[in-house]
Protein backbone atom coordinates (compact mmCIF):
# COMPACT_ATOMS: atom_id res chain seq x y z
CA UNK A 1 75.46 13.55 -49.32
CA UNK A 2 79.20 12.67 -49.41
CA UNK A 3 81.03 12.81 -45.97
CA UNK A 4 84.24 14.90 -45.80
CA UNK A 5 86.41 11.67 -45.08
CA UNK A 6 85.31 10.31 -48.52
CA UNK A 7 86.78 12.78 -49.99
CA UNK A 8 90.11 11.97 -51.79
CA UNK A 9 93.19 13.77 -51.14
CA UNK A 10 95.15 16.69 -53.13
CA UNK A 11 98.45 18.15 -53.80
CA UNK A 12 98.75 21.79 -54.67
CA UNK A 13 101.35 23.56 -56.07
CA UNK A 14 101.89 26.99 -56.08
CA UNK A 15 104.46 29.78 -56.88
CA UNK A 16 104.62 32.56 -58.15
CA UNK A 17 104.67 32.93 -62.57
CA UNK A 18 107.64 31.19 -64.24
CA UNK A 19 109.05 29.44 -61.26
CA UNK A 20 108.45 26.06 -62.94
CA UNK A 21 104.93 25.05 -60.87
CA UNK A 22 103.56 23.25 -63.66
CA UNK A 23 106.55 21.13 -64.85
CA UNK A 24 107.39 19.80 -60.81
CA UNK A 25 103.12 19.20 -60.70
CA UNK A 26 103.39 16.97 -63.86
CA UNK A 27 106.92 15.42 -62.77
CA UNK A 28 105.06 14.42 -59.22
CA UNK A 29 102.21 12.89 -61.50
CA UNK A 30 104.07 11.15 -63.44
CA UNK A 31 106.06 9.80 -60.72
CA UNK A 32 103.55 9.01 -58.80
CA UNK A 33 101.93 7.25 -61.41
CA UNK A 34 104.84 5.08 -62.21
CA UNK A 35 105.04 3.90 -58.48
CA UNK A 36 101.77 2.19 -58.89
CA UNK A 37 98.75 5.36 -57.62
CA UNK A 38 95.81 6.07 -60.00
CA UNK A 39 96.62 9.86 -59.98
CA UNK A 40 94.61 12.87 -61.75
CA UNK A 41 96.56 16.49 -62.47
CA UNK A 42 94.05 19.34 -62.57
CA UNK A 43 95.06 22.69 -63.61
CA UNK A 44 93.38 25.76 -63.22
CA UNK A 45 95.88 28.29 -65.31
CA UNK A 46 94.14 29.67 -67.78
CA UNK A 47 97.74 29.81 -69.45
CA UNK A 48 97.65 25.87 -70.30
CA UNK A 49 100.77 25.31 -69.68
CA UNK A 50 99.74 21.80 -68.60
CA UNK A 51 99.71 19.91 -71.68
CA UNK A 52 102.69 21.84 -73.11
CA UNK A 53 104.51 19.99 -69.84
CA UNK A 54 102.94 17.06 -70.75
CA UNK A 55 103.03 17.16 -74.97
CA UNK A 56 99.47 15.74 -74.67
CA UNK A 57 96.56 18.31 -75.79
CA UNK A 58 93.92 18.60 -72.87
CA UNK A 59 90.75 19.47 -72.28
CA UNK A 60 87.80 20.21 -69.49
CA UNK A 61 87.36 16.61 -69.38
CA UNK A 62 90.01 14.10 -67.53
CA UNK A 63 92.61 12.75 -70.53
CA UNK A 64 94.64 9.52 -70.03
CA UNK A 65 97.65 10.54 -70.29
CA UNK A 66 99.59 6.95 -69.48
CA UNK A 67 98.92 3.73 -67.57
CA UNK A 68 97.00 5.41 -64.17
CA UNK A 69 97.66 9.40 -65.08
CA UNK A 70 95.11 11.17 -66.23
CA UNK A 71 95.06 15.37 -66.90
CA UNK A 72 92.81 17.69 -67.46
CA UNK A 73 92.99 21.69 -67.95
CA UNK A 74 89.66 24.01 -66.43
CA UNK A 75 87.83 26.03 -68.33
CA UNK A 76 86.11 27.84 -65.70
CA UNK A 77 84.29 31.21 -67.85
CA UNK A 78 83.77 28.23 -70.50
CA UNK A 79 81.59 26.21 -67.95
CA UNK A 80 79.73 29.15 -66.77
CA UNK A 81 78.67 29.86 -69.97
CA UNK A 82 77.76 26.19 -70.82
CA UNK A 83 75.79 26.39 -67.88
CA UNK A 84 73.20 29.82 -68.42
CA UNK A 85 72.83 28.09 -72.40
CA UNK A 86 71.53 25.26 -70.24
CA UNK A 87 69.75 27.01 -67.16
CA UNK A 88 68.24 29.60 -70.06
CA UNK A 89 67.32 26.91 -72.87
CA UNK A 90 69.22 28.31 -75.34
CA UNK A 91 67.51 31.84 -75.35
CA UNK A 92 70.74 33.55 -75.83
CA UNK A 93 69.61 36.88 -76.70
CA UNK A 94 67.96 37.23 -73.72
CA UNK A 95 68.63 40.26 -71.02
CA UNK A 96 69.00 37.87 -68.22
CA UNK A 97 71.72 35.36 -70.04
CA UNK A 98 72.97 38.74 -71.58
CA UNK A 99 73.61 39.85 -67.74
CA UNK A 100 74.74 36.82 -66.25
CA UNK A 101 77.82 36.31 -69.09
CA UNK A 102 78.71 39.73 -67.77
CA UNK A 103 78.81 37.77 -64.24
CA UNK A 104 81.07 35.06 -65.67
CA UNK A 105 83.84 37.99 -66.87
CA UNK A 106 84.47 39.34 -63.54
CA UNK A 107 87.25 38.39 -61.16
CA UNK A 108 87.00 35.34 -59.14
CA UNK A 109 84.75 32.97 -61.77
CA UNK A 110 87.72 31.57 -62.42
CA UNK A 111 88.89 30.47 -58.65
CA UNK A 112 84.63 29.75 -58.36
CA UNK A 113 84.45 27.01 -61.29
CA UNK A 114 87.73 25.87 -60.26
CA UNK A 115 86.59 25.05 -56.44
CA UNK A 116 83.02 23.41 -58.13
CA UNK A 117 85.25 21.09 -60.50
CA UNK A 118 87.65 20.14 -57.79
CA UNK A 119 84.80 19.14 -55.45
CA UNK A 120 83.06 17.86 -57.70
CA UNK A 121 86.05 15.07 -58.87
CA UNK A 122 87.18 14.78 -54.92
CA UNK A 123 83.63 13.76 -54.36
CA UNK A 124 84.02 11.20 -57.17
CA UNK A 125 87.21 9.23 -55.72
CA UNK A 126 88.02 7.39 -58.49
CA UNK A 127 91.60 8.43 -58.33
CA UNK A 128 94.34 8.16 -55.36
CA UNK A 129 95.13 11.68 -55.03
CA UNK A 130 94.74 14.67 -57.51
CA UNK A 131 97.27 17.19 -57.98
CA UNK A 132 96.03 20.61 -58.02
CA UNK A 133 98.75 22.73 -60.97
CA UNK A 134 97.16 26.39 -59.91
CA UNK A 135 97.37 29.94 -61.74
CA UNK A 136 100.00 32.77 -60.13
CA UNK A 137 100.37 33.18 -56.77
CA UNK A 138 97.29 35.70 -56.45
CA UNK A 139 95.40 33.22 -57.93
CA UNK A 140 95.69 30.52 -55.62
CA UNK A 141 95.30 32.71 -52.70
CA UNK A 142 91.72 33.48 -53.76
CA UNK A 143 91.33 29.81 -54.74
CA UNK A 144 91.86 28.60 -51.36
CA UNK A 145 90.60 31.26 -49.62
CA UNK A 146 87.23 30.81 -51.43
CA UNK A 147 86.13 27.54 -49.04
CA UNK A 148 86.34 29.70 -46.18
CA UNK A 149 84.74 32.94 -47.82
CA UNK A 150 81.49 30.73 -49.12
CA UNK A 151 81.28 28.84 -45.57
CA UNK A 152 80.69 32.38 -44.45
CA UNK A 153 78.67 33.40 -47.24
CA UNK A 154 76.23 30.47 -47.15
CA UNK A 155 76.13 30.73 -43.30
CA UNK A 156 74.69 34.54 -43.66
CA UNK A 157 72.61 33.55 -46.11
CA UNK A 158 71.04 30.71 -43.77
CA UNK A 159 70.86 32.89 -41.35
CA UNK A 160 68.96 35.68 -43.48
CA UNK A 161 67.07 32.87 -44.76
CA UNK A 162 65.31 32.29 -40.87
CA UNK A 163 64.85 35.99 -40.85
CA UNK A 164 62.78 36.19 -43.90
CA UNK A 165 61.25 32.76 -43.13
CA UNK A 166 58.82 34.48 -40.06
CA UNK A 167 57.63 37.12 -42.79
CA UNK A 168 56.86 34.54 -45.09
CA UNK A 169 55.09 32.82 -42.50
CA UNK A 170 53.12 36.04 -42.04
CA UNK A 171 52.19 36.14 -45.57
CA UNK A 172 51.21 32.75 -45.93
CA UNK A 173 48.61 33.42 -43.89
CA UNK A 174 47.18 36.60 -45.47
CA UNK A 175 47.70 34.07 -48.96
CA UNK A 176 47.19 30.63 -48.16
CA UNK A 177 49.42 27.94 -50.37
CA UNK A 178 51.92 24.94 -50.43
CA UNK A 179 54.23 26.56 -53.32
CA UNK A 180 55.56 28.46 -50.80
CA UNK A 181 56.34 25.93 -48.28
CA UNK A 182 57.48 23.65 -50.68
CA UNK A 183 60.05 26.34 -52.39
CA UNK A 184 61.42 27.29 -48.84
CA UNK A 185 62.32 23.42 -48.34
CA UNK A 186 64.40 23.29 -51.17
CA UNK A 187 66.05 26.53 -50.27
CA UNK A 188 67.10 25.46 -46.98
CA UNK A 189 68.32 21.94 -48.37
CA UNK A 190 70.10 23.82 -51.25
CA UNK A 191 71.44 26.09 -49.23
CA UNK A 192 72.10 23.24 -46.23
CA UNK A 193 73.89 20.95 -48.84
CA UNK A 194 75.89 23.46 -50.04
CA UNK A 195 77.29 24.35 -47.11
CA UNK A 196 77.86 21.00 -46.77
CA UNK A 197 80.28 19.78 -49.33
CA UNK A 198 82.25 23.43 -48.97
CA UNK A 199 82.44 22.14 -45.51
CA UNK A 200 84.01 19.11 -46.29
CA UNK A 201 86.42 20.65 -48.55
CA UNK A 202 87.60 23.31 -46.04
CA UNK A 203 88.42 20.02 -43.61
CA UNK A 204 90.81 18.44 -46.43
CA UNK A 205 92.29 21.58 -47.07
CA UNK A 206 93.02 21.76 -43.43
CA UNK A 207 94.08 18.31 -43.27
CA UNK A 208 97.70 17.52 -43.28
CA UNK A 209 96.85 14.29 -43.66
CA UNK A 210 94.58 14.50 -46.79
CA UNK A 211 96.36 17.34 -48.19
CA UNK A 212 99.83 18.95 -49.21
CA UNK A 213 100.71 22.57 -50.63
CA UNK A 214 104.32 22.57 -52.35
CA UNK A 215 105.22 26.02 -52.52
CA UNK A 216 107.17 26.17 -55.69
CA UNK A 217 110.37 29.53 -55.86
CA UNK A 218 113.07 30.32 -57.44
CA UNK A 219 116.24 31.06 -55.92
CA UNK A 220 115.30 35.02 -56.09
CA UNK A 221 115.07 38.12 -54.09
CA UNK A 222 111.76 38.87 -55.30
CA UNK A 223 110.00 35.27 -55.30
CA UNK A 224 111.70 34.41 -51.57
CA UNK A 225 110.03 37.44 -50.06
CA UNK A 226 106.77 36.39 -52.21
CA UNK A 227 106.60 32.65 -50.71
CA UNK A 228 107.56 33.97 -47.31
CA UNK A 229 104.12 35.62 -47.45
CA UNK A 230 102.07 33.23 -48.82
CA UNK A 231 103.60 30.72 -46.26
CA UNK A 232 102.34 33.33 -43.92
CA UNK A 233 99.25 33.96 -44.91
CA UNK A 234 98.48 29.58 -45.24
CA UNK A 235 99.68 28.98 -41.71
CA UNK A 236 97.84 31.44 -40.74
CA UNK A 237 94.79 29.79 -41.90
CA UNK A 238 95.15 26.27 -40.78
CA UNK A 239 96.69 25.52 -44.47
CA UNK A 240 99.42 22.46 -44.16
CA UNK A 241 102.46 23.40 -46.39
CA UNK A 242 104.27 20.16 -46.63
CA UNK A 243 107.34 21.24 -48.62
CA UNK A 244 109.08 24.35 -50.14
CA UNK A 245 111.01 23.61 -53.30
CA UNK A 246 113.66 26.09 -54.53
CA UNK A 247 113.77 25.65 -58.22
CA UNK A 248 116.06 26.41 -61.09
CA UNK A 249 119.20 27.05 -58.52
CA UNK A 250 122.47 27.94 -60.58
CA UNK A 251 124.89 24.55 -60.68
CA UNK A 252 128.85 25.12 -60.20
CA UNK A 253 130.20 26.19 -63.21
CA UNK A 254 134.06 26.83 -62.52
CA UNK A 255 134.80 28.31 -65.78
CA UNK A 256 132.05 30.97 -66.23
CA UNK A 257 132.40 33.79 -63.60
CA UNK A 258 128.77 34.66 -64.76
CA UNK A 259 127.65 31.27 -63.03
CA UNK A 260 129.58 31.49 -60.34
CA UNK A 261 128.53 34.80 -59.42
CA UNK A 262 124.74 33.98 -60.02
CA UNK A 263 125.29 30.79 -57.96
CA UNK A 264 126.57 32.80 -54.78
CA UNK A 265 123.60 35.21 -54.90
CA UNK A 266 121.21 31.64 -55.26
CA UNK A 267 122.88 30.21 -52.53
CA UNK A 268 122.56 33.10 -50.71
CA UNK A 269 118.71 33.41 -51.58
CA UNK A 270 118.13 29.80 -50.93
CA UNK A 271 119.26 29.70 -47.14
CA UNK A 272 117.73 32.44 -46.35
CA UNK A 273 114.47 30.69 -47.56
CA UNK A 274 115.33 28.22 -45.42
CA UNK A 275 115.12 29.82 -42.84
CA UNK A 276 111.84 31.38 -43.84
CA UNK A 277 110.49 28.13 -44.25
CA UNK A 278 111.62 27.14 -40.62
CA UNK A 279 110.09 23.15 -39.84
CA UNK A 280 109.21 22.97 -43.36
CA UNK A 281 111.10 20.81 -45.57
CA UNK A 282 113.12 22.65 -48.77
CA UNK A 283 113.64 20.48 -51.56
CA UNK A 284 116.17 21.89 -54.35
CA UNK A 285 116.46 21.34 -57.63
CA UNK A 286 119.12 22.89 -59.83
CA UNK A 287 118.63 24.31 -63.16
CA UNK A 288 118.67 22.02 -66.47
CA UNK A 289 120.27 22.46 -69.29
CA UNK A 290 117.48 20.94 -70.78
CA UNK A 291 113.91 21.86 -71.50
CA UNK A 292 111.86 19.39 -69.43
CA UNK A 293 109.02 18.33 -71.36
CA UNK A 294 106.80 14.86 -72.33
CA UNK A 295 106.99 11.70 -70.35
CA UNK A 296 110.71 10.67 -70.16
CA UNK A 297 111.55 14.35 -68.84
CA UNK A 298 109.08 14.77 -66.47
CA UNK A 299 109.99 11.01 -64.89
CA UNK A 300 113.73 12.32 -64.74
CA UNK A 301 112.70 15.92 -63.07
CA UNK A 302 110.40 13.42 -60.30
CA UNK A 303 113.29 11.57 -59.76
CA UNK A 304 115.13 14.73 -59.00
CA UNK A 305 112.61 16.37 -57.00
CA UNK A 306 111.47 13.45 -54.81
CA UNK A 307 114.84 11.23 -55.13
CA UNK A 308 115.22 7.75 -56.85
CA UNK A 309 112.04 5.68 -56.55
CA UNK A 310 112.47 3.02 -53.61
């Protein structure tokens, strides 16, 4: 069973839709990559905006992207109907699969896949950090929320477990056999295991040391008062936010009273995130005239998020 401090570390960023999340998560992989780290960018948008950052296509499985940067995009609902073909060998028109690919439309399989495929590449370590490009705001909230929520979950279920144990017990003896012993074993080391590895994730999500969430805003009324609560709510729950970064801020434009007047409401947005943000650092990027997008644009936008590579 893999140990939480084997677990490699993550960057997540987060913001709310159309605040430019995905395009400073491939600029930090890209940057990151170029300073020498063996990095892997995850995202869990269903949008995709991922590759269109990158100009790469993507898939469910981890593309190399250049020398040490590799990307994938999750297809959550698509893996949880990969797995009942699998678990129901290939009896599709069956009531159970027929039921459980009503399971994989509901709310939350998403966030549920995603947390299985980011354990499950943690676990492997074979890069030097993964970056974590997440769905909206609400999204990510459930997202990280879910290690906590299933620690619980597989706690009551241990506990329930016990509880139904002694009237097994009972009717093991009116019906003697070993299936049933045997079954409860795996239950409780299913069950055990599980717990586990959510365990371990919940202590590197927790870990300032092992892992980072950039909050990702605009210079906006609307998307201030939207990171000021989702700063909040992480702090609240042990959740390290390393850095806020106000994106897309209006640069000086002396000769258009339009841009001036747009940069004096920014400005005026962007301290009082500041002092939202309070001990966290606020990194600020100003808006391009440029679409950012492939390689040489992403390495410029890292150099102008994180500063000139040392």
């Amino acid at each position: 069973m893999t140990r939480p401090n084997d677990l490699c570390p993550v960057m997540l960023f987060s913001g709310k839709g159309g605040v430019g999340k995905t395009t400073l998560a491939a600029a930090t992989a890209v940057r990151l990559a170029r300073l020498g780290s063996t990095v892997l960018a995850m995202s869990t948008d269903p949008a995709h905006s991922l590759s269109d950052a990158l100009a790469v296509p993507l898939s469910s499985r981890p593309v190399r992207v250049m020398p040490g940067f590799d990307a994938m995009e999750i297809d959550a609902r698509g893996m949880f109907s990969d797995a009942i073909d699998q678990g129901m060998g290939g009896k599709k028109g069956s009531s159970l699969a027929d039921m459980m690919r009503l399971v994989s439309q509901t709310p939350g399989v998403d966030e549920f896949g995603a947390i299985e495929m980011l354990m499950e590449i943690m676990e492997r370590a074979q890069h030097d950090v993964v970056i974590l490009d997440t769905a909206p705001t609400g999204h990510t909230l459930r997202l990280l929320m879910l290690p906590e929520l299933l620690d619980s979950w597989l706690g009551k279920l241990l506990e329930m477990k016990a509880r139904i144990a002694r009237i097994g017990r009972l009717f093991r003896r009116l019906f003697p056999g070993e299936g049933g012993v045997a079954s409860e074993a795996l239950l409780d080391q299913g069950l055990q295991g599980g717990r586990q590895r959510i365990g371990g994730l919940r202590q590197v999500l927790t870990d300032p040391d092992r892992s980072q969430i950039v909050l990702v805003t605009i210079p906006e009324a609307m998307s201030v008062a939207e990171t000021e609560r989702t700063l909040n709510l992480l702090q609240g729950h042990g959740m390290p936010v390393a850095t806020v970064v106000v994106n897309q801020l209006q640069p000086e434009s002396p000769d258009c009273l339009h841009c001036m007047r747009r940069r004096e409401i920014h400005l005026a947005e962007l301290e009082r995130m500041r002092r939202i943000a309070g001990s966290v650092p606020v990194k600020v990027v100003e808006s391009l005239a440029w679409e950012v997008r492939g390689l040489r644009g992403l390495e410029q936008m890292g150099e102008l998020l994180w500063g000139p590579p040392e």
